[in-house]
C-alpha atoms as a PDB file:
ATOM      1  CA  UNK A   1      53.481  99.079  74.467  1.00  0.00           C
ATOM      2  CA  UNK A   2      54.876  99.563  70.847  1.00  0.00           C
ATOM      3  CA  UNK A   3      57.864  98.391  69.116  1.00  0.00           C
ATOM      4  CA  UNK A   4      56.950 101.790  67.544  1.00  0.00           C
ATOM      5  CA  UNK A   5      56.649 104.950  69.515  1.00  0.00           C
ATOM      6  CA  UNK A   6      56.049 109.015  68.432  1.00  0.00           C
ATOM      7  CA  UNK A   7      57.818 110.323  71.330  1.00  0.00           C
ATOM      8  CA  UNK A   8      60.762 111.814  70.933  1.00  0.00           C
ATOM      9  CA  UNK A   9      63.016 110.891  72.897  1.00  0.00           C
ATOM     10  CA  UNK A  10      63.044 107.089  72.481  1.00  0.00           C
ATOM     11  CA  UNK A  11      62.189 104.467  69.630  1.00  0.00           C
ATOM     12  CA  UNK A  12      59.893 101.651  71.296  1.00  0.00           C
ATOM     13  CA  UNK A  13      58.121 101.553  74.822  1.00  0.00           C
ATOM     14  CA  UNK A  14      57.817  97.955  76.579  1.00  0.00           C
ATOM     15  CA  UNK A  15      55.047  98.411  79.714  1.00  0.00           C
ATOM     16  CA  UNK A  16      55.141  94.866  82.095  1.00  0.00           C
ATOM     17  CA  UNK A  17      53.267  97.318  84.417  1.00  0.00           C
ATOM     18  CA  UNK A  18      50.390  99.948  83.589  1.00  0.00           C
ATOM     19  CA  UNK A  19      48.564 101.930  85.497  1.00  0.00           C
ATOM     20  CA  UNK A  20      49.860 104.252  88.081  1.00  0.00           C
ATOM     21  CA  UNK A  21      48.443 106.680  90.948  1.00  0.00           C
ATOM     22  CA  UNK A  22      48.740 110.826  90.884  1.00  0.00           C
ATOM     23  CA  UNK A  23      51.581 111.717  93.358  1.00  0.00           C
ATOM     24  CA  UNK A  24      52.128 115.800  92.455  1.00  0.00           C
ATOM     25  CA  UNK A  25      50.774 118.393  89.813  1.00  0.00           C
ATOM     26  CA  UNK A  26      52.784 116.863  86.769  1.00  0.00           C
ATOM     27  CA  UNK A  27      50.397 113.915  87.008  1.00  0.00           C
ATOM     28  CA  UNK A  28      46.972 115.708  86.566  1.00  0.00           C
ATOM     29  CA  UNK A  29      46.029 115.743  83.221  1.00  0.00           C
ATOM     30  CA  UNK A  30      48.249 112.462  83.107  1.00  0.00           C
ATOM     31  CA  UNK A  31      48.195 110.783  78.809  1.00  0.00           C
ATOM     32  CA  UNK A  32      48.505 107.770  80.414  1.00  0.00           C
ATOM     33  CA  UNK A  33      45.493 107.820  82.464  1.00  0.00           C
ATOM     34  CA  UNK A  34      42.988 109.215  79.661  1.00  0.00           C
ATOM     35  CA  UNK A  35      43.702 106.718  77.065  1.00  0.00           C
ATOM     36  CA  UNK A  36      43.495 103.760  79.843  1.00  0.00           C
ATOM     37  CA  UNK A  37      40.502 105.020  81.556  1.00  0.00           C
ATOM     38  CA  UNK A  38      38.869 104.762  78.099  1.00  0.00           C
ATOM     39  CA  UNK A  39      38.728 101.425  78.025  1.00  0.00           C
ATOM     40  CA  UNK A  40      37.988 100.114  81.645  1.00  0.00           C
ATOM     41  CA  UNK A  41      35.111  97.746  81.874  1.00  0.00           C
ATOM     42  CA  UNK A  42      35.748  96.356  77.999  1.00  0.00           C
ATOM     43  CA  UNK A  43      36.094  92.570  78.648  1.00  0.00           C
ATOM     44  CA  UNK A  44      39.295  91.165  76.840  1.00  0.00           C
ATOM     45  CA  UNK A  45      40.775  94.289  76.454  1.00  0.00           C
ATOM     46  CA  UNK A  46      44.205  94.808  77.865  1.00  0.00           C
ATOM     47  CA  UNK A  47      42.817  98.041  80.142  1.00  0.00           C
ATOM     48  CA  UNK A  48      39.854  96.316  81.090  1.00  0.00           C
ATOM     49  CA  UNK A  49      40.928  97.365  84.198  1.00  0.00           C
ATOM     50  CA  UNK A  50      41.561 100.828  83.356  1.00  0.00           C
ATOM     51  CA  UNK A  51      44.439 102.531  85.315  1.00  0.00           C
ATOM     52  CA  UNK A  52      44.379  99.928  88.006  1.00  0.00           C
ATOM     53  CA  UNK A  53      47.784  99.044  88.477  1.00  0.00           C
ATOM     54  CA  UNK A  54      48.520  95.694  87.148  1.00  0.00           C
ATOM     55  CA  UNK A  55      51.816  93.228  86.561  1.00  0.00           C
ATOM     56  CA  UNK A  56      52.247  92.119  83.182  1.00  0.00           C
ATOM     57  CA  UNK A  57      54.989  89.300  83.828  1.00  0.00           C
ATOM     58  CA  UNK A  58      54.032  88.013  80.703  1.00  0.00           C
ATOM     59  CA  UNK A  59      55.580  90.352  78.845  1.00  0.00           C
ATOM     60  CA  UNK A  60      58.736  90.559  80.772  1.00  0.00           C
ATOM     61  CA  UNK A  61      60.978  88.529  77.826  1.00  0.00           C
ATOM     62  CA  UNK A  62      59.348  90.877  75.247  1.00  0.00           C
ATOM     63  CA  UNK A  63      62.797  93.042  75.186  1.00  0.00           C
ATOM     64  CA  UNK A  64      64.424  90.139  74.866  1.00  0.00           C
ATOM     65  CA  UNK A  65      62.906  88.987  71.014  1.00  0.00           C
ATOM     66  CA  UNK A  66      63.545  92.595  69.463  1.00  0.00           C
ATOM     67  CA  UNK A  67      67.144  91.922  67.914  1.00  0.00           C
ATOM     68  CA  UNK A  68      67.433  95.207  66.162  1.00  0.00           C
ATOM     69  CA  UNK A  69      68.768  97.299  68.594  1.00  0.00           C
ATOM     70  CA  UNK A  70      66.402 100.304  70.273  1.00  0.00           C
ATOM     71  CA  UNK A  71      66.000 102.878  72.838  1.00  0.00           C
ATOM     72  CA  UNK A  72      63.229 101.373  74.501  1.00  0.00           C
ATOM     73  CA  UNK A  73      61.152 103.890  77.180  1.00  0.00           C
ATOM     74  CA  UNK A  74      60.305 101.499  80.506  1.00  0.00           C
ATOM     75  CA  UNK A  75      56.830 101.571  81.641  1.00  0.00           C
ATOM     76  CA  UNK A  76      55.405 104.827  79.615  1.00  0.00           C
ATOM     77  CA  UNK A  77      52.058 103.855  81.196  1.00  0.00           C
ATOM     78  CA  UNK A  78      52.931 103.521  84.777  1.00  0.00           C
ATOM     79  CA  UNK A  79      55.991 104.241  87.265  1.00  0.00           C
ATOM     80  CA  UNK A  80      57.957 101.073  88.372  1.00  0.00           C
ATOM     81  CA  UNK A  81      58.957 102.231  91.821  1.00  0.00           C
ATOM     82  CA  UNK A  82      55.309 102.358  92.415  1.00  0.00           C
ATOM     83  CA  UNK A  83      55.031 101.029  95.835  1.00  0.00           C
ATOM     84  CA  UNK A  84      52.238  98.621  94.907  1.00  0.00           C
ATOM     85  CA  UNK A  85      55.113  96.717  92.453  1.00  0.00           C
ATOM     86  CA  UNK A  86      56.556  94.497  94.382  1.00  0.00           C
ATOM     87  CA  UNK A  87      60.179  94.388  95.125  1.00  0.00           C
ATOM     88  CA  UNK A  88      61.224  91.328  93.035  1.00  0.00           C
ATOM     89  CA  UNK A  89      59.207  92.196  89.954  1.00  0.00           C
ATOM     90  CA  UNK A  90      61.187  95.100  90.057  1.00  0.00           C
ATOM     91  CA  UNK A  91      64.401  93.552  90.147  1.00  0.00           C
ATOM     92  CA  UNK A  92      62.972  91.017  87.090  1.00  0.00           C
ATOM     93  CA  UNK A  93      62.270  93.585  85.393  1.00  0.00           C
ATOM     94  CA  UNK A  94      66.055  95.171  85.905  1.00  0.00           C
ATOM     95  CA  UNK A  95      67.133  91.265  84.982  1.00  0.00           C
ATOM     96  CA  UNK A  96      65.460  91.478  81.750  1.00  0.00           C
ATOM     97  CA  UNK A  97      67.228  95.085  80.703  1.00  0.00           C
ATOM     98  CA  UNK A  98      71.044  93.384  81.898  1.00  0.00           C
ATOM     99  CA  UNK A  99      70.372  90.656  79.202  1.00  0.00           C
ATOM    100  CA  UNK A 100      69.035  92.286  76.699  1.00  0.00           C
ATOM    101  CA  UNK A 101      72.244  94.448  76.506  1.00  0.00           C
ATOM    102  CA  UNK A 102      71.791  95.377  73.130  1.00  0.00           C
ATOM    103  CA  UNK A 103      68.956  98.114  73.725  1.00  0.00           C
ATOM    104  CA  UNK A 104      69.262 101.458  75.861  1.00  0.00           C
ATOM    105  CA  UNK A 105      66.582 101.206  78.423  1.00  0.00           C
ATOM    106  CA  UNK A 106      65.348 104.639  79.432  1.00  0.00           C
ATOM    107  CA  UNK A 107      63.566 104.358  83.260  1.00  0.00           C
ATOM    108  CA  UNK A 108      61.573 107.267  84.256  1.00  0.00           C
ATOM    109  CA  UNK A 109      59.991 107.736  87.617  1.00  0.00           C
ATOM    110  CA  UNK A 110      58.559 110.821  89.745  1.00  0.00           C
ATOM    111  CA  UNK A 111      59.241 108.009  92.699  1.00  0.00           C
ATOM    112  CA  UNK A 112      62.404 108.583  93.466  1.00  0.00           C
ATOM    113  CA  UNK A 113      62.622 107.685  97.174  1.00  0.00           C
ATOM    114  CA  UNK A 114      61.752 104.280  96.613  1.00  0.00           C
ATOM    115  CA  UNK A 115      64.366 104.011  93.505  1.00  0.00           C
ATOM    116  CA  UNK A 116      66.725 105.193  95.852  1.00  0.00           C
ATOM    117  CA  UNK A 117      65.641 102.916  98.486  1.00  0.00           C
ATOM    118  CA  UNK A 118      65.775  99.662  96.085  1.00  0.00           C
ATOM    119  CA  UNK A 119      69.421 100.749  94.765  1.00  0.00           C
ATOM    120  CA  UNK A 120      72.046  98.734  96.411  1.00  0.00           C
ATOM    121  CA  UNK A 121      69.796  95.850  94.923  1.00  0.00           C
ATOM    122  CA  UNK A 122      69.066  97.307  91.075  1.00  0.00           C
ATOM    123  CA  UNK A 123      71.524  96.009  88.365  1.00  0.00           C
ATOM    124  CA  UNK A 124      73.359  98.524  86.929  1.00  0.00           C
ATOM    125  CA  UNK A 125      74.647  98.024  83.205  1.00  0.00           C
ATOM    126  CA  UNK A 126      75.810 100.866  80.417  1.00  0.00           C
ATOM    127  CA  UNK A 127      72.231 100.220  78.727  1.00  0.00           C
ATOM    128  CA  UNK A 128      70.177 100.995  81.741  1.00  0.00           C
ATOM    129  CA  UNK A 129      69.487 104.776  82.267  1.00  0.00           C
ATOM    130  CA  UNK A 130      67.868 106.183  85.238  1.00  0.00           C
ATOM    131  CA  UNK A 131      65.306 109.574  85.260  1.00  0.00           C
ATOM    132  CA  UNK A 132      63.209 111.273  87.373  1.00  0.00           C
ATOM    133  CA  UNK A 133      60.271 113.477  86.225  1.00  0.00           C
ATOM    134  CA  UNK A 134      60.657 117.550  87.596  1.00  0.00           C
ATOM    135  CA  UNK A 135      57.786 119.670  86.802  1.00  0.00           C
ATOM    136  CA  UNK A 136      58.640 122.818  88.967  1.00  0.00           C
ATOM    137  CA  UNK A 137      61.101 123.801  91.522  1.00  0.00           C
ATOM    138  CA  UNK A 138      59.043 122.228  94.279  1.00  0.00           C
ATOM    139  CA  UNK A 139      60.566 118.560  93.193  1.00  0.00           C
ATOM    140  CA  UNK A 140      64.011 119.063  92.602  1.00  0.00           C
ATOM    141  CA  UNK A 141      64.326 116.839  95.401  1.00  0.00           C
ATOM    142  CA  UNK A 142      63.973 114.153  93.153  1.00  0.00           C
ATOM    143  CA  UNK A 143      67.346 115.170  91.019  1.00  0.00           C
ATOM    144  CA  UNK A 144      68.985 115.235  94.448  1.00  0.00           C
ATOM    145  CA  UNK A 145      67.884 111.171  95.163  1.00  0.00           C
ATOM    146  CA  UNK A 146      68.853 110.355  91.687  1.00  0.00           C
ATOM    147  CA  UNK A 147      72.390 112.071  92.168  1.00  0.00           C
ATOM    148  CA  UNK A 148      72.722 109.327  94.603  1.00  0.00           C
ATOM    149  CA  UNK A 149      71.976 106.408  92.772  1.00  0.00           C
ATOM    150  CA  UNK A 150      74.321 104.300  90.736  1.00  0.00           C
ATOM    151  CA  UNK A 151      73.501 104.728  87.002  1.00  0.00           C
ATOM    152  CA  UNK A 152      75.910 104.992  83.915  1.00  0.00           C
ATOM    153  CA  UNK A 153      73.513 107.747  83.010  1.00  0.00           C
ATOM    154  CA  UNK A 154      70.976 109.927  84.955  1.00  0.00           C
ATOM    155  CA  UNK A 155      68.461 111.863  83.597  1.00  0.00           C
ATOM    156  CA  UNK A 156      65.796 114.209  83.937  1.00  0.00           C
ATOM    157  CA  UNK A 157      62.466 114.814  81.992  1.00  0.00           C
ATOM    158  CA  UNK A 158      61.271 118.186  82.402  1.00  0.00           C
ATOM    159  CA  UNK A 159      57.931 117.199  81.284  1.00  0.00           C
ATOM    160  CA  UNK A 160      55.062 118.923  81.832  1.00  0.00           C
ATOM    161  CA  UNK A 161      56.969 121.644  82.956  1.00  0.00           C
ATOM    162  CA  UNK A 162      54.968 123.602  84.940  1.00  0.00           C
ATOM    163  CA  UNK A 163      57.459 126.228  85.922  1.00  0.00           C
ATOM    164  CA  UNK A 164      60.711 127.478  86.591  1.00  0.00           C
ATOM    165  CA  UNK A 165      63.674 125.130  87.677  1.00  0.00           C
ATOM    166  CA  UNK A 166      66.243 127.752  88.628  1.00  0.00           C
ATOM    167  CA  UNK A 167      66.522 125.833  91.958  1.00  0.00           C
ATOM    168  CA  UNK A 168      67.874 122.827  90.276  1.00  0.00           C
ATOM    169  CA  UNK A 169      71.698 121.153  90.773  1.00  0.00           C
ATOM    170  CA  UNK A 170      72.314 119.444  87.127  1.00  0.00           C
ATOM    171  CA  UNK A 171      75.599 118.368  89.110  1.00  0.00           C
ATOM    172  CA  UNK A 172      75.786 114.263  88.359  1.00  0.00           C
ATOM    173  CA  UNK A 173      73.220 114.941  85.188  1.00  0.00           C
ATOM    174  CA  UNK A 174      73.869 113.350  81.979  1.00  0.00           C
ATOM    175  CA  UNK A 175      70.990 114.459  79.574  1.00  0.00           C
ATOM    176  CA  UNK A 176      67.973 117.121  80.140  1.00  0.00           C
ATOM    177  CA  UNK A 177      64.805 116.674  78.418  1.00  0.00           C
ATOM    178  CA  UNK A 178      61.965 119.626  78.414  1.00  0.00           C
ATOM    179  CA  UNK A 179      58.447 119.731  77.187  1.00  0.00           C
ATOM    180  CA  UNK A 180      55.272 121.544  77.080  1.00  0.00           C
ATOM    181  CA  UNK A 181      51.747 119.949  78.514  1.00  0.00           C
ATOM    182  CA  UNK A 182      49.529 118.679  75.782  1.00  0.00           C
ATOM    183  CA  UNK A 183      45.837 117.474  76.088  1.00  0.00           C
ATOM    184  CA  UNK A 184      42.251 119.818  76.181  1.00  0.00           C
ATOM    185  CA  UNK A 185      43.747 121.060  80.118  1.00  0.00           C
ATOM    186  CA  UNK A 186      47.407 121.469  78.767  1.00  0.00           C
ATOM    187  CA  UNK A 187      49.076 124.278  80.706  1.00  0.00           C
ATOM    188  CA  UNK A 188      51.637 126.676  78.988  1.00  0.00           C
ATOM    189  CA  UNK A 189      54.780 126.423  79.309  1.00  0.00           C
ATOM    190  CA  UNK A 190      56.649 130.128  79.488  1.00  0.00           C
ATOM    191  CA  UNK A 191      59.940 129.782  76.881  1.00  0.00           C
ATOM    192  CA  UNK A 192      61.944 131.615  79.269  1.00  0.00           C
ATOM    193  CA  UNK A 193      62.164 128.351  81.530  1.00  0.00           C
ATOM    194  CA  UNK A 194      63.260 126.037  78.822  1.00  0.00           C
ATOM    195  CA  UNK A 195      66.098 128.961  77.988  1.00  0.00           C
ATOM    196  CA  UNK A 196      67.238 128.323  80.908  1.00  0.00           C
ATOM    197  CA  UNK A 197      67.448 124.884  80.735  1.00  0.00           C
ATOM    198  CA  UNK A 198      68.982 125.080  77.222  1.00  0.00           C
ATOM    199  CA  UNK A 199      71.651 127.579  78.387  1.00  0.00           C
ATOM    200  CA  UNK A 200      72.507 125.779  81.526  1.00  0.00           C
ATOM    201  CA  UNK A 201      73.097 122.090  79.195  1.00  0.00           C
ATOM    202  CA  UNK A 202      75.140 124.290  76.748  1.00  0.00           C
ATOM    203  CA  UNK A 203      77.351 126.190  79.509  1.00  0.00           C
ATOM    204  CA  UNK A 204      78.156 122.885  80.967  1.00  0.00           C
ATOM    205  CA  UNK A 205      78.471 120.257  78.423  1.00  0.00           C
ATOM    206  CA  UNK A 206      75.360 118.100  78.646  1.00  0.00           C
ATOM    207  CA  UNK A 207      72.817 117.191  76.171  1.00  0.00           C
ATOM    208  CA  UNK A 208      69.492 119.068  75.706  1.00  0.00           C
ATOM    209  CA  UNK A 209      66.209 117.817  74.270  1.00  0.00           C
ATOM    210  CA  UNK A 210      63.781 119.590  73.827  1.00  0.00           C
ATOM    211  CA  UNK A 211      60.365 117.522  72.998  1.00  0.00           C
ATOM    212  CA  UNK A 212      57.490 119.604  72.159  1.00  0.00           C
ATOM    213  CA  UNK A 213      55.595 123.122  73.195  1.00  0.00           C
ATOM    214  CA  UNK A 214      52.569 121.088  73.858  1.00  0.00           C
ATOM    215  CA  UNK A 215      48.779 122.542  73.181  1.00  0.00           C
ATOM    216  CA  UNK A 216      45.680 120.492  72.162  1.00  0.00           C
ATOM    217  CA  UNK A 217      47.758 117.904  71.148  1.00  0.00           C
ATOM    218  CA  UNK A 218      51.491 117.339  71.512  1.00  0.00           C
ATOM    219  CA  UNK A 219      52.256 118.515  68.071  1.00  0.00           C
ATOM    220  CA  UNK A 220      50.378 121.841  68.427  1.00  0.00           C
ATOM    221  CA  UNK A 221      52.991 124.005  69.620  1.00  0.00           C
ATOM    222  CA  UNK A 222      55.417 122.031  67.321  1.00  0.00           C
ATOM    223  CA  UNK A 223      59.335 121.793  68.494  1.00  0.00           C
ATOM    224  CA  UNK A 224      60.989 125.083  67.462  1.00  0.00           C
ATOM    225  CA  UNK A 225      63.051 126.408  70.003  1.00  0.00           C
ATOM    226  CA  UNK A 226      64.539 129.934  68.658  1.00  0.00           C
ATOM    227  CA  UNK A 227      64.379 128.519  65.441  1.00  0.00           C
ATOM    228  CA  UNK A 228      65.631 124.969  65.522  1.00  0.00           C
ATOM    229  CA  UNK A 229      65.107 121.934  67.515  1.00  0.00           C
ATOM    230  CA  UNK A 230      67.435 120.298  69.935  1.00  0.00           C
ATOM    231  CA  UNK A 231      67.777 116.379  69.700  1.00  0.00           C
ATOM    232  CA  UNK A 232      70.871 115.796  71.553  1.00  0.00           C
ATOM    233  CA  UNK A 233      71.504 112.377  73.307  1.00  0.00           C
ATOM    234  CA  UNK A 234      74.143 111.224  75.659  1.00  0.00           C
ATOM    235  CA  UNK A 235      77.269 109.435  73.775  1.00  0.00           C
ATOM    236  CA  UNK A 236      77.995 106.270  75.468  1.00  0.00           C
ATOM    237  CA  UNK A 237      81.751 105.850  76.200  1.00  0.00           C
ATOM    238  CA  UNK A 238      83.379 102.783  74.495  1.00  0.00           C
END
């Protein structure tokens, strides 16, 4: 958790849970995993526990005391549907993004079914944005249970992507992120399916970012996409 972030997409990530479980190919060479798993058994240290999934409802008001205004990424070292996070720390933690409507809150999860499950119950606000993770065209089910749920914006993150998504509906979609693996297994990522992506967002009106090409690390392959990066970021209405 950082008021500070290098990814991307967002400026600052607030975590009140960590650690997560693998549920489909985008999760196997998982960042969020590696760096935890390095420090499991250190006493005192906030992974002690490694990727064990944990609460943190102490830092549920963090949000809260940052007055400059961010885009903050939810839980960018665990998934809050997780089924082992109980339903009313969810809905705290969907309390705490309502009042602290100053800040864009940017909620990712590859668990869609239970989002979808949970969302006659979520609080929806302008600053809360809703995303599921598609690595190939296997799990485009998940854009088709986000459709469905409430959200001022919906999102997806491409990210690994693993292959093609020429099954995918952006029908309902607000913003498209894509991205390369990075890490000592990363797995390419052909430019061809990103294209697609790109030229898709353009032809109907919604934002593209693209994030990285990924490689060793996630600045290898740098951010070039036929020769100039794409930043764009859904304008909230007024």
């Amino acid at each position: 958790m950082s008021d500070r972030t290098a990814i991307e997409w967002t400026d600052a990530t607030w975590n009140p849970v960590t650690g997560c479980k693998e549920v489909s190919p985008g999760c196997d060479n998982c960042y969020a995993r590696v760096f935890s798993e390095r420090f499991r058994g250190v006493p005192g240290h906030p992974f002690e526990r490694g990727f064990d999934l944990t609460l943190r409802p102490e830092r549920l008001d963090i949000p809260l005391r940052w007055r400059r205004p961010r885009r903050i990424f939810v839980n960018s070292m665990s998934d809050l549907f997780h089924h082992l996070v109980p339903e009313q720390f969810v809905l705290r933690v969907f309390e705490t993004m309502f009042r602290a409507n100053w800040h864009i809150f940017q909620l990712l999860t590859k668990r869609s079914r239970r989002m979808l499950s949970l969302a006659p119950r979520l609080t929806r606000a302008p600053n809360i944005w809703l995303g599921v993770s598609v690595e190939s065209n296997e799990y485009v089910w998940r854009v088709d249970q986000l459709r469905r749920v409430p959200a001022e914006v919906r999102f997806i993150s491409a990210e690994p992507l693993l292959g093609p998504l020429d099954r995918i509906s952006l029908d309902g979609i607000d913003w498209v992120i894509t991205g390369g693996e990075s890490g000592n297994r990363a797995r390419p990522c052909d430019p061809g399916w990103v294209r697609d992506l790109r030229d898709r967002c353009i032809e109907r009106g919604i934002p593209f970012f693209h994030k990285q090409w990924g490689g060793r690390t996630s600045k290898t392959g740098g951010r070039l996409l036929d020769g100039r990066t794409w930043d764009q970021f859904p304008q909230l209405s007024t």
